[in-house]
N, C-alpha and C. Protein backbone atom coordinates (compact mmCIF):
# COMPACT_ATOMS: atom_id res chain seq x y z
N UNK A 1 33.68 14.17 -42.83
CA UNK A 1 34.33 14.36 -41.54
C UNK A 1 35.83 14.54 -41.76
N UNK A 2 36.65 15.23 -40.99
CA UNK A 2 38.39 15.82 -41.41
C UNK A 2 38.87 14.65 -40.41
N UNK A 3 39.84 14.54 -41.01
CA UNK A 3 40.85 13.24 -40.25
C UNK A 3 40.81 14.27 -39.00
N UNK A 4 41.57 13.74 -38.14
CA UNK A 4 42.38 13.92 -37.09
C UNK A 4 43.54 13.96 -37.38
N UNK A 5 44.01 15.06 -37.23
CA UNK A 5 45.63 15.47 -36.72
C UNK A 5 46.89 14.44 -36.35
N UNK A 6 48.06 14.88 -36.78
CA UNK A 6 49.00 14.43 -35.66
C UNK A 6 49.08 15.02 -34.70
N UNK A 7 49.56 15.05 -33.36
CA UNK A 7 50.00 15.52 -32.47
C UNK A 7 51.86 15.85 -32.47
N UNK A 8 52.02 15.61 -33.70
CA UNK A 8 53.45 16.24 -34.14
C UNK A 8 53.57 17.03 -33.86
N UNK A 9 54.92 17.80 -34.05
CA UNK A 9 55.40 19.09 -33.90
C UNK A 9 56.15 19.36 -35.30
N UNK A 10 55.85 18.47 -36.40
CA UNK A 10 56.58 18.42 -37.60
C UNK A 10 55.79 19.89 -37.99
N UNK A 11 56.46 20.29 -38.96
CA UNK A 11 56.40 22.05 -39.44
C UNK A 11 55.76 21.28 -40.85
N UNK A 12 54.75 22.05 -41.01
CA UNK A 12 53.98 21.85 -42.06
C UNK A 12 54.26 23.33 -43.37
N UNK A 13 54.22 24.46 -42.66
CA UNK A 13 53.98 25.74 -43.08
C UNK A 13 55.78 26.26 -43.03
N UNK A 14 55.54 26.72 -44.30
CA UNK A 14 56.63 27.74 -44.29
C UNK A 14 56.46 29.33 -43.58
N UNK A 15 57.84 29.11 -42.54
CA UNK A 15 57.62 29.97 -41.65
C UNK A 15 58.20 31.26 -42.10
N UNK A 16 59.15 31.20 -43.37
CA UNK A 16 60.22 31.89 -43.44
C UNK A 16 59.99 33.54 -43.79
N UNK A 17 58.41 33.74 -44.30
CA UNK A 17 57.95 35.50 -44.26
C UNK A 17 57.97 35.76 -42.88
N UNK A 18 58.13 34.88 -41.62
CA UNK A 18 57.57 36.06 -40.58
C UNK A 18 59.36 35.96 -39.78
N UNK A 19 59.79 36.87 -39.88
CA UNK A 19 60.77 37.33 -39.46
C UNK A 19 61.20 36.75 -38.35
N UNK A 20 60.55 36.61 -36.67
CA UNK A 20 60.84 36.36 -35.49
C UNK A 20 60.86 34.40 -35.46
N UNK A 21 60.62 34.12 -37.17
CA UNK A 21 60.17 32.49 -36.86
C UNK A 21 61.20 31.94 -35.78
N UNK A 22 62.49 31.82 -36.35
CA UNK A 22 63.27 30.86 -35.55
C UNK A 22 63.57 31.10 -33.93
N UNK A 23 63.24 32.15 -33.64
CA UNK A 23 62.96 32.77 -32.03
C UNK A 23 61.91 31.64 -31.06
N UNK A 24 60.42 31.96 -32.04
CA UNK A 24 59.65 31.66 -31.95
C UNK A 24 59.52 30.16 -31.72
N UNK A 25 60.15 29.87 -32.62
CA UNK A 25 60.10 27.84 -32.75
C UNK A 25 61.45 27.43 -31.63
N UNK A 26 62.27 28.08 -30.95
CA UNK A 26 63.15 27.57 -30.25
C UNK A 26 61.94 27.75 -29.20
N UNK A 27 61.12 29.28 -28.54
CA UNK A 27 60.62 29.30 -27.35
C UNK A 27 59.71 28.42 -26.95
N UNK A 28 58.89 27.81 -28.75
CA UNK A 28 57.99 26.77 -28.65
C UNK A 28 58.65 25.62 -27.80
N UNK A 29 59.59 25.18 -28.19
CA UNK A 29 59.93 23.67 -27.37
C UNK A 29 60.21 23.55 -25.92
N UNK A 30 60.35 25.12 -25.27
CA UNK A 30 59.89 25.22 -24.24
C UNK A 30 58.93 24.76 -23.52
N UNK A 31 57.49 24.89 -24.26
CA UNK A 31 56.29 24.53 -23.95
C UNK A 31 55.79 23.22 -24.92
N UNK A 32 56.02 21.91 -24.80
CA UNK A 32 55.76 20.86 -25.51
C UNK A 32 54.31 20.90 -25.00
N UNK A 33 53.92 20.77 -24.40
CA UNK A 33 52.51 20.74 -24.14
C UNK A 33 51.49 20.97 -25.00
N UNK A 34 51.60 22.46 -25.58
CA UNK A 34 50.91 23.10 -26.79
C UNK A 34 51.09 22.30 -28.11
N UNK A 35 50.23 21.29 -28.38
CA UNK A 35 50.09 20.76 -29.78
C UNK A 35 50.18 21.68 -30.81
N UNK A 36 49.26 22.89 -30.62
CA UNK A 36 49.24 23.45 -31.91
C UNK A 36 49.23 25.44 -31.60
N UNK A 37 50.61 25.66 -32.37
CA UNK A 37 50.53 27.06 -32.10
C UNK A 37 50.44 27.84 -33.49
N UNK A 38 49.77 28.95 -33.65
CA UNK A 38 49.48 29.56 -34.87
C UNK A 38 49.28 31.13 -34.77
N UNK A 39 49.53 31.68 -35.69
CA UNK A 39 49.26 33.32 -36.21
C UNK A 39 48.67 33.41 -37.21
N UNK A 40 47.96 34.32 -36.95
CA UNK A 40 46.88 34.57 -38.45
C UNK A 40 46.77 36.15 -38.53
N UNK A 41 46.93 36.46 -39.31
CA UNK A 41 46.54 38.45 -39.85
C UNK A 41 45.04 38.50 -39.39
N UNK A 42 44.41 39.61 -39.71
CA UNK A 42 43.28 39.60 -40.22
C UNK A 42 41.99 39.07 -40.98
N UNK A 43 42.60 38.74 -41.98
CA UNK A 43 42.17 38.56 -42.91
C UNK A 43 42.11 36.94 -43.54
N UNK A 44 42.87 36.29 -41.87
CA UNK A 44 42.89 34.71 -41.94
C UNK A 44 43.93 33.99 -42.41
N UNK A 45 45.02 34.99 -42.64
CA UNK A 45 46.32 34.60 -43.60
C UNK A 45 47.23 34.02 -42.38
N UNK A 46 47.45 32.55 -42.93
CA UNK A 46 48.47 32.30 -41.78
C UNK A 46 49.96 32.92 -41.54
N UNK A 47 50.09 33.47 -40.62
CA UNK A 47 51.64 33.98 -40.63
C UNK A 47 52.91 33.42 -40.31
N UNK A 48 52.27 32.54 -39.22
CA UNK A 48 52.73 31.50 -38.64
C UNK A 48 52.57 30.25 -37.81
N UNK A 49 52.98 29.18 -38.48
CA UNK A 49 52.13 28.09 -38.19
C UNK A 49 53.16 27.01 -37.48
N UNK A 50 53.09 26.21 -36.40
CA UNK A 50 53.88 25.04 -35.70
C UNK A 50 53.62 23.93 -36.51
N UNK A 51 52.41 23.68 -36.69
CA UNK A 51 52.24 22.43 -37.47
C UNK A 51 51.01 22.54 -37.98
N UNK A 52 50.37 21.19 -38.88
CA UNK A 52 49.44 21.30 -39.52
C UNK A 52 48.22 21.92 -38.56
N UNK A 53 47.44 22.29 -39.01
CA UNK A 53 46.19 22.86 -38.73
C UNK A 53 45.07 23.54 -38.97
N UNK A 54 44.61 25.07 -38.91
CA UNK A 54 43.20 25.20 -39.17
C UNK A 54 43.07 25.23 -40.66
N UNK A 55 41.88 24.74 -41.70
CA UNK A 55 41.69 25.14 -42.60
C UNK A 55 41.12 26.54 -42.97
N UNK A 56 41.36 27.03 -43.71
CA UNK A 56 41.17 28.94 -44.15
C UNK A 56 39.31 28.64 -43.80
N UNK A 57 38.68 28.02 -44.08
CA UNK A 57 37.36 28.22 -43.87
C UNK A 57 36.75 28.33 -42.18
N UNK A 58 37.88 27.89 -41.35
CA UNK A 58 37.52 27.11 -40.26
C UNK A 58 38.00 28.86 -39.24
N UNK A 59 39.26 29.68 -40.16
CA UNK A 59 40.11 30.23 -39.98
C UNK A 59 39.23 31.23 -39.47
N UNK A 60 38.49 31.43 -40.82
CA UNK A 60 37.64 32.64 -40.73
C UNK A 60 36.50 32.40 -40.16
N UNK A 61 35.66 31.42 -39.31
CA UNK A 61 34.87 31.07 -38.75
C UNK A 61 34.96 31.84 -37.03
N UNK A 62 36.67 31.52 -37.06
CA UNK A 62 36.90 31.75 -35.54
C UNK A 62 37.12 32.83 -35.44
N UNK A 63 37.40 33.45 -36.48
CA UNK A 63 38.39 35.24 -36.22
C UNK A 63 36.72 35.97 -36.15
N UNK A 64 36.00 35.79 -36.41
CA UNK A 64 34.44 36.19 -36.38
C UNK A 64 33.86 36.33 -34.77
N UNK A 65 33.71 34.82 -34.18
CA UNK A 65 33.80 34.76 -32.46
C UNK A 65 33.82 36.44 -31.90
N UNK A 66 34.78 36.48 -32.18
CA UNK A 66 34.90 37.90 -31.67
C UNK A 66 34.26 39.32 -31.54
N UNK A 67 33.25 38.86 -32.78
CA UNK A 67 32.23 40.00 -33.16
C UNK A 67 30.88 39.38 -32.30
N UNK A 68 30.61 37.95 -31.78
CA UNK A 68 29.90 37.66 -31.28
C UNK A 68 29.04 38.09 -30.27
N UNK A 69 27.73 37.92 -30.03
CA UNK A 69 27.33 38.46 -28.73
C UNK A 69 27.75 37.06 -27.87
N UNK A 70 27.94 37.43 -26.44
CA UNK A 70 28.48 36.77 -25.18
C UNK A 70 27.54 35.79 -25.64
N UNK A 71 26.09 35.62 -25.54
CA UNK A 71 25.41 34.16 -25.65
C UNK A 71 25.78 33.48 -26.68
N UNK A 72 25.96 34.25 -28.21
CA UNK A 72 25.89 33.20 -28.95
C UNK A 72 27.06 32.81 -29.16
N UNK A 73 28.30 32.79 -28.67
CA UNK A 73 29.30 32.98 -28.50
C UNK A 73 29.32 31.23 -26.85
N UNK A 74 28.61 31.82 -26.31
CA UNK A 74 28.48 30.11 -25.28
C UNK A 74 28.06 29.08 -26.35
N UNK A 75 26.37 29.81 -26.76
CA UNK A 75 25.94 28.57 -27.12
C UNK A 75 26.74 27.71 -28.62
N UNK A 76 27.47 28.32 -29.77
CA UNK A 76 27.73 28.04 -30.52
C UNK A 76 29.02 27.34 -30.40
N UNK A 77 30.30 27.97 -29.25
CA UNK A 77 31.18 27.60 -28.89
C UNK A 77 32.26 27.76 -30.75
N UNK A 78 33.45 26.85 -30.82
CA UNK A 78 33.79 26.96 -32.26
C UNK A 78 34.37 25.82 -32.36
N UNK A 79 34.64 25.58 -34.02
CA UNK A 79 35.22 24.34 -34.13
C UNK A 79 36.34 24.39 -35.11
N UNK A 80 37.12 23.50 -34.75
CA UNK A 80 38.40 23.58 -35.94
C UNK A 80 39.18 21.81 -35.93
N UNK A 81 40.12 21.92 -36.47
CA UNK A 81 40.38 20.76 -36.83
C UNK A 81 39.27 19.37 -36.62
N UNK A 82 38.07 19.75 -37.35
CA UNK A 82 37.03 18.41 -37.22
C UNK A 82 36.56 18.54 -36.07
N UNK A 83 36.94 19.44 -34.82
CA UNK A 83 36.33 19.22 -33.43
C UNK A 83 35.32 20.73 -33.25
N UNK A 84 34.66 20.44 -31.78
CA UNK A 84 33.86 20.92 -31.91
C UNK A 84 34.28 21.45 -30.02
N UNK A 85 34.59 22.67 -30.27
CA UNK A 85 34.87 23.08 -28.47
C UNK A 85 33.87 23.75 -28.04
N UNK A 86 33.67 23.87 -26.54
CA UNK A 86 32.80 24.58 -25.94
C UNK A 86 33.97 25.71 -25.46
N UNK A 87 33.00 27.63 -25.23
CA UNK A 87 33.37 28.40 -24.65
C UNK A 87 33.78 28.20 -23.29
N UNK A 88 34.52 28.51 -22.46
CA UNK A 88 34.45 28.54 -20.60
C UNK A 88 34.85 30.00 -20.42
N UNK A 89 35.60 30.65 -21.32
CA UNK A 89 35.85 32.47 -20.93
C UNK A 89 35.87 32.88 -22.77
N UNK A 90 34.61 33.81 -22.68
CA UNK A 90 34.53 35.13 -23.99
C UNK A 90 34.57 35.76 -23.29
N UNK A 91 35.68 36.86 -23.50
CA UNK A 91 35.89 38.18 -23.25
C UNK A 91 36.43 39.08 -24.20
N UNK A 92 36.09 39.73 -25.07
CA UNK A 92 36.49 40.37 -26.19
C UNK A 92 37.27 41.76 -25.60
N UNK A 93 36.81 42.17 -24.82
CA UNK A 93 37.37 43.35 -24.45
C UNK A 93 38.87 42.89 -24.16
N UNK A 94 38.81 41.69 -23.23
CA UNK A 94 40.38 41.23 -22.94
C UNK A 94 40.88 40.89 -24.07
N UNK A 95 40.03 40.63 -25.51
CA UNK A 95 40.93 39.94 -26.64
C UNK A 95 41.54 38.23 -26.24
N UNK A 96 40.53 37.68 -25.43
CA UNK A 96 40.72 36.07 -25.40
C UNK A 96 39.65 35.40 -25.46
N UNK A 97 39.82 34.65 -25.59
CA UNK A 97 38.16 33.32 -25.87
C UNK A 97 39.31 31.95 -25.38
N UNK A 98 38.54 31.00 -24.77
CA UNK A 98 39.21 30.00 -24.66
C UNK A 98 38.01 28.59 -24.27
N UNK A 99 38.38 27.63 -23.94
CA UNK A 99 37.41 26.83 -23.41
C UNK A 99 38.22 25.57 -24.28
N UNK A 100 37.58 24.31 -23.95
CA UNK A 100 37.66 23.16 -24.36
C UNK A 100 36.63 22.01 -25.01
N UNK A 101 37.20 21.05 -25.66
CA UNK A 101 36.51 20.04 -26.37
C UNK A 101 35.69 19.07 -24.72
N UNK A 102 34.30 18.74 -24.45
CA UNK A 102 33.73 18.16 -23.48
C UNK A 102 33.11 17.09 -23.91
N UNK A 103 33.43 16.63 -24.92
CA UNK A 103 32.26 15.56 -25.23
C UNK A 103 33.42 14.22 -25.32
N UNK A 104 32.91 12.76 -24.43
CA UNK A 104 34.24 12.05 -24.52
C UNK A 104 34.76 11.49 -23.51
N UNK A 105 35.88 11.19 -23.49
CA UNK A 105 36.87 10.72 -22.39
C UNK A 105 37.35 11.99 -21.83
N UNK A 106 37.65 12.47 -21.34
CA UNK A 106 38.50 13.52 -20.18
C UNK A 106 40.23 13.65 -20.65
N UNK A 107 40.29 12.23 -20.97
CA UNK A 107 42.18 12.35 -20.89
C UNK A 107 42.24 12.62 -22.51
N UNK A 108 41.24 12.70 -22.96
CA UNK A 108 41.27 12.79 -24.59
C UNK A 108 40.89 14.49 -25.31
N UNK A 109 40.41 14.68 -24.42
CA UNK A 109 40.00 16.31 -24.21
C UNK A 109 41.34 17.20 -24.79
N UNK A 110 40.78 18.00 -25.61
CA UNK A 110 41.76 19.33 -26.32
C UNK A 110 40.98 20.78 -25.22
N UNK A 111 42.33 21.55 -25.30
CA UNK A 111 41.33 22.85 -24.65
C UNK A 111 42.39 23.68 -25.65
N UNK A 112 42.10 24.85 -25.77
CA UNK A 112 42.58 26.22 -26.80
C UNK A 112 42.10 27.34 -26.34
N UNK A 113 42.69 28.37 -27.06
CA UNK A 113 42.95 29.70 -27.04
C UNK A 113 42.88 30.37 -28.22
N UNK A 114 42.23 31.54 -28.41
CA UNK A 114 42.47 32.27 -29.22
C UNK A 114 42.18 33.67 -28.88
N UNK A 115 43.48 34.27 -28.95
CA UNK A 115 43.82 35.95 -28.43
C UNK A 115 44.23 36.59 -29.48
N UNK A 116 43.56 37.93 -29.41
CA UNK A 116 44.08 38.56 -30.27
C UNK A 116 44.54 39.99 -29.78
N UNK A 117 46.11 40.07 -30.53
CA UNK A 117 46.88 41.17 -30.15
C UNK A 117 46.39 42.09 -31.41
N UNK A 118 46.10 43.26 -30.57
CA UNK A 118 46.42 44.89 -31.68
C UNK A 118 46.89 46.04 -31.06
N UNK A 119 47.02 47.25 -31.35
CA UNK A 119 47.33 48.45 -30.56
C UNK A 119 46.47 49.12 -30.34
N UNK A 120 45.53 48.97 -29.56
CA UNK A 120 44.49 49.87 -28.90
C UNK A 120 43.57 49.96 -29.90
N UNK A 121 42.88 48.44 -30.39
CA UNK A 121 41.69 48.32 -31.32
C UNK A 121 42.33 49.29 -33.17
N UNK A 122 44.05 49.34 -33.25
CA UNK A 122 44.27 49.73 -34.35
C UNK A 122 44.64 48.58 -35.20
N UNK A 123 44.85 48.64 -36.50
CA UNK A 123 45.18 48.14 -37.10
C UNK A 123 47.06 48.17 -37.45
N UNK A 124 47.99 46.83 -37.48
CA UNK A 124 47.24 45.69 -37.99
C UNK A 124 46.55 44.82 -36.84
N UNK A 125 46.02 43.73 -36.89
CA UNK A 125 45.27 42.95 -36.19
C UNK A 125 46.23 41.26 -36.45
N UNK A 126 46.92 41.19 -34.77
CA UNK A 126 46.81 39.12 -35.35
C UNK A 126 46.35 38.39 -34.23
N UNK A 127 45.80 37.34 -34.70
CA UNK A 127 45.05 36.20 -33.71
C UNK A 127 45.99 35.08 -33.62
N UNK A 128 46.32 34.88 -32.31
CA UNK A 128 46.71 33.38 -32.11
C UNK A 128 45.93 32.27 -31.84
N UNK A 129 46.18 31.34 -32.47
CA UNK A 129 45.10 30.11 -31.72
C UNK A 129 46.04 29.49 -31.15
N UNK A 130 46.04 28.53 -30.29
CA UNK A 130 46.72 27.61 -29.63
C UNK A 130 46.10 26.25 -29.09
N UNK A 131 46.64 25.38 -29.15
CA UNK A 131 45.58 24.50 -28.32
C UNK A 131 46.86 23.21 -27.26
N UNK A 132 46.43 22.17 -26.72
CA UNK A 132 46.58 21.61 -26.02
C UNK A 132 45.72 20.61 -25.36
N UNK A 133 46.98 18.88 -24.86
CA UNK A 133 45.79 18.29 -24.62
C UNK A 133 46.15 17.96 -23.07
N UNK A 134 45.32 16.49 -22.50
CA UNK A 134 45.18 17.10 -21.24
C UNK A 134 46.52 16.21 -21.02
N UNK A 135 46.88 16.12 -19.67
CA UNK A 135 46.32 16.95 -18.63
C UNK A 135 46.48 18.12 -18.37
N UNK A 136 47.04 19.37 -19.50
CA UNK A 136 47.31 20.66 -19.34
C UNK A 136 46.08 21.20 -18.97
N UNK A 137 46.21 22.85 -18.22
CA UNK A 137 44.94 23.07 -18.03
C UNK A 137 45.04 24.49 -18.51
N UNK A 138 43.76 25.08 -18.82
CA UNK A 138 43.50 26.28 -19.18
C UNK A 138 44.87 27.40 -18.64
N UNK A 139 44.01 26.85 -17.29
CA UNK A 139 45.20 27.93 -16.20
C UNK A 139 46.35 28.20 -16.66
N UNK A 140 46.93 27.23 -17.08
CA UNK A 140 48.61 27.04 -16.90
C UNK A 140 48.70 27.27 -18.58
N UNK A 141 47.95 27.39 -19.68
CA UNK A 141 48.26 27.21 -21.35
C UNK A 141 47.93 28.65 -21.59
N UNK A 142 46.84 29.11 -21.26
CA UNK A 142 46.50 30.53 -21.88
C UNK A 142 47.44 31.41 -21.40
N UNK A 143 47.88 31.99 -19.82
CA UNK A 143 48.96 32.85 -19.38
C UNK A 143 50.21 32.42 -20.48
N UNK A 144 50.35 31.31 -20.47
CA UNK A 144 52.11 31.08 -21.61
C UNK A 144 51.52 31.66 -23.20
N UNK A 145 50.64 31.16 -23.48
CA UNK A 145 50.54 31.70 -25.16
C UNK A 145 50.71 33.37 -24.51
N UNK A 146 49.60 34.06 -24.01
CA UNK A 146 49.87 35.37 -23.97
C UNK A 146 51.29 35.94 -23.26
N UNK A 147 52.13 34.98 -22.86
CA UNK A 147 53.48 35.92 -22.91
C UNK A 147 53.64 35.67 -24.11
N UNK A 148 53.83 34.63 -24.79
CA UNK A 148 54.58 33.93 -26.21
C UNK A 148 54.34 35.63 -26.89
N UNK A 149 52.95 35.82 -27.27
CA UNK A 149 52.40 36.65 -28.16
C UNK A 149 52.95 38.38 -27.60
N UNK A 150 53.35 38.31 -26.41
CA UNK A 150 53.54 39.63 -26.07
C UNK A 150 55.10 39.86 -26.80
N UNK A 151 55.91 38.53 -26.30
CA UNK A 151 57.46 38.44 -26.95
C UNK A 151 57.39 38.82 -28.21
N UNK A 152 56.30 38.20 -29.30
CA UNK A 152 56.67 37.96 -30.75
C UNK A 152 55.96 38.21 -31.44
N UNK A 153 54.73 38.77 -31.15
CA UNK A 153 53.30 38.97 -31.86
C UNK A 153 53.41 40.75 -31.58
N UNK A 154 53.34 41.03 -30.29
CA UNK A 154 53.31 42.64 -30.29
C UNK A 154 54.33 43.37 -30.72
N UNK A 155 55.54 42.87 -31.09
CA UNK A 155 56.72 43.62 -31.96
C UNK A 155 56.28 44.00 -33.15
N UNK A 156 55.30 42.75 -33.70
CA UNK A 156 55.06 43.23 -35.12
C UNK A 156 54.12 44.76 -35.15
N UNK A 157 53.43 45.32 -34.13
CA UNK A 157 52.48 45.80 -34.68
C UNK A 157 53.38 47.36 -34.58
């Protein structure tokens, strides 16, 4: 079983290949809410990371989701840092998946995101994950990552 996390904001990952980092990490503290914000290529390579988080196996588990059919995609839901979330919106066409951890206490509950920006299904390809705990809600976490990613993620492509 994987420990559990801090809920830090301590920088684990060297940010210093992705160009927009220090942009990025000022707009983060904007949004304290978001425990965990991340970029990944394609190919699962982190680009940019807030703090500790997914392992490369876990990486490429989720960037997959996406190829999913809609059911198996409910029923399998995904998991990362040791947890295990349920789907509440697959929509691939929109390029988001999101939903939350349900099993538990309520105030203990994680919910996340993972969107992925490209240029009209071209290549390159990056995925953000994001997550958050409560009492944030879907509503109010997924609209902020997808500006975040429009600011700093769609420049790159």
């Amino acid at each position: 079983m994987q420990k559990e996390r801090s809920n830090s904001k301590e920088k684990v990952f060297n940010n210093s290949g992705f160009e927009g980092a220090s942009k990025l990490e000022a707009d983060l503290k904007a949004h304290p809410h978001l425990k965990h914000f991340a970029i990944y290529d394609k190919a699962g390579k982190i680009v940019f990371s807030s703090s500790a988080f997914v392992s490369e196996a876990e990486i490429r588990e989720f960037l997959e989701v996406f190829s999913h059919t809609e059911e198996v995609a409910y029923r399998d839901g995904v998991a990362f840092n040791g947890k295990q979330f349920d789907i509440h919106r697959f929509n691939p066409n929109e390029n988001l998946i999101y939903g939350r951890t349900t099993k538990g206490d309520t105030e203990a509950s994680e919910g996340f995101v993972i969107h992925r920006t490209n240029a009209e299904g071209k290549e390159p390809v990056y995925y953000t994950l994001a997550s958050w705990g409560y009492p944030t809600l879907s509503a109010r976490a997924v609209p902020e990552v997808m500006n975040l990613d429009k600011k700093h993620v769609t420049p790159l492509l």
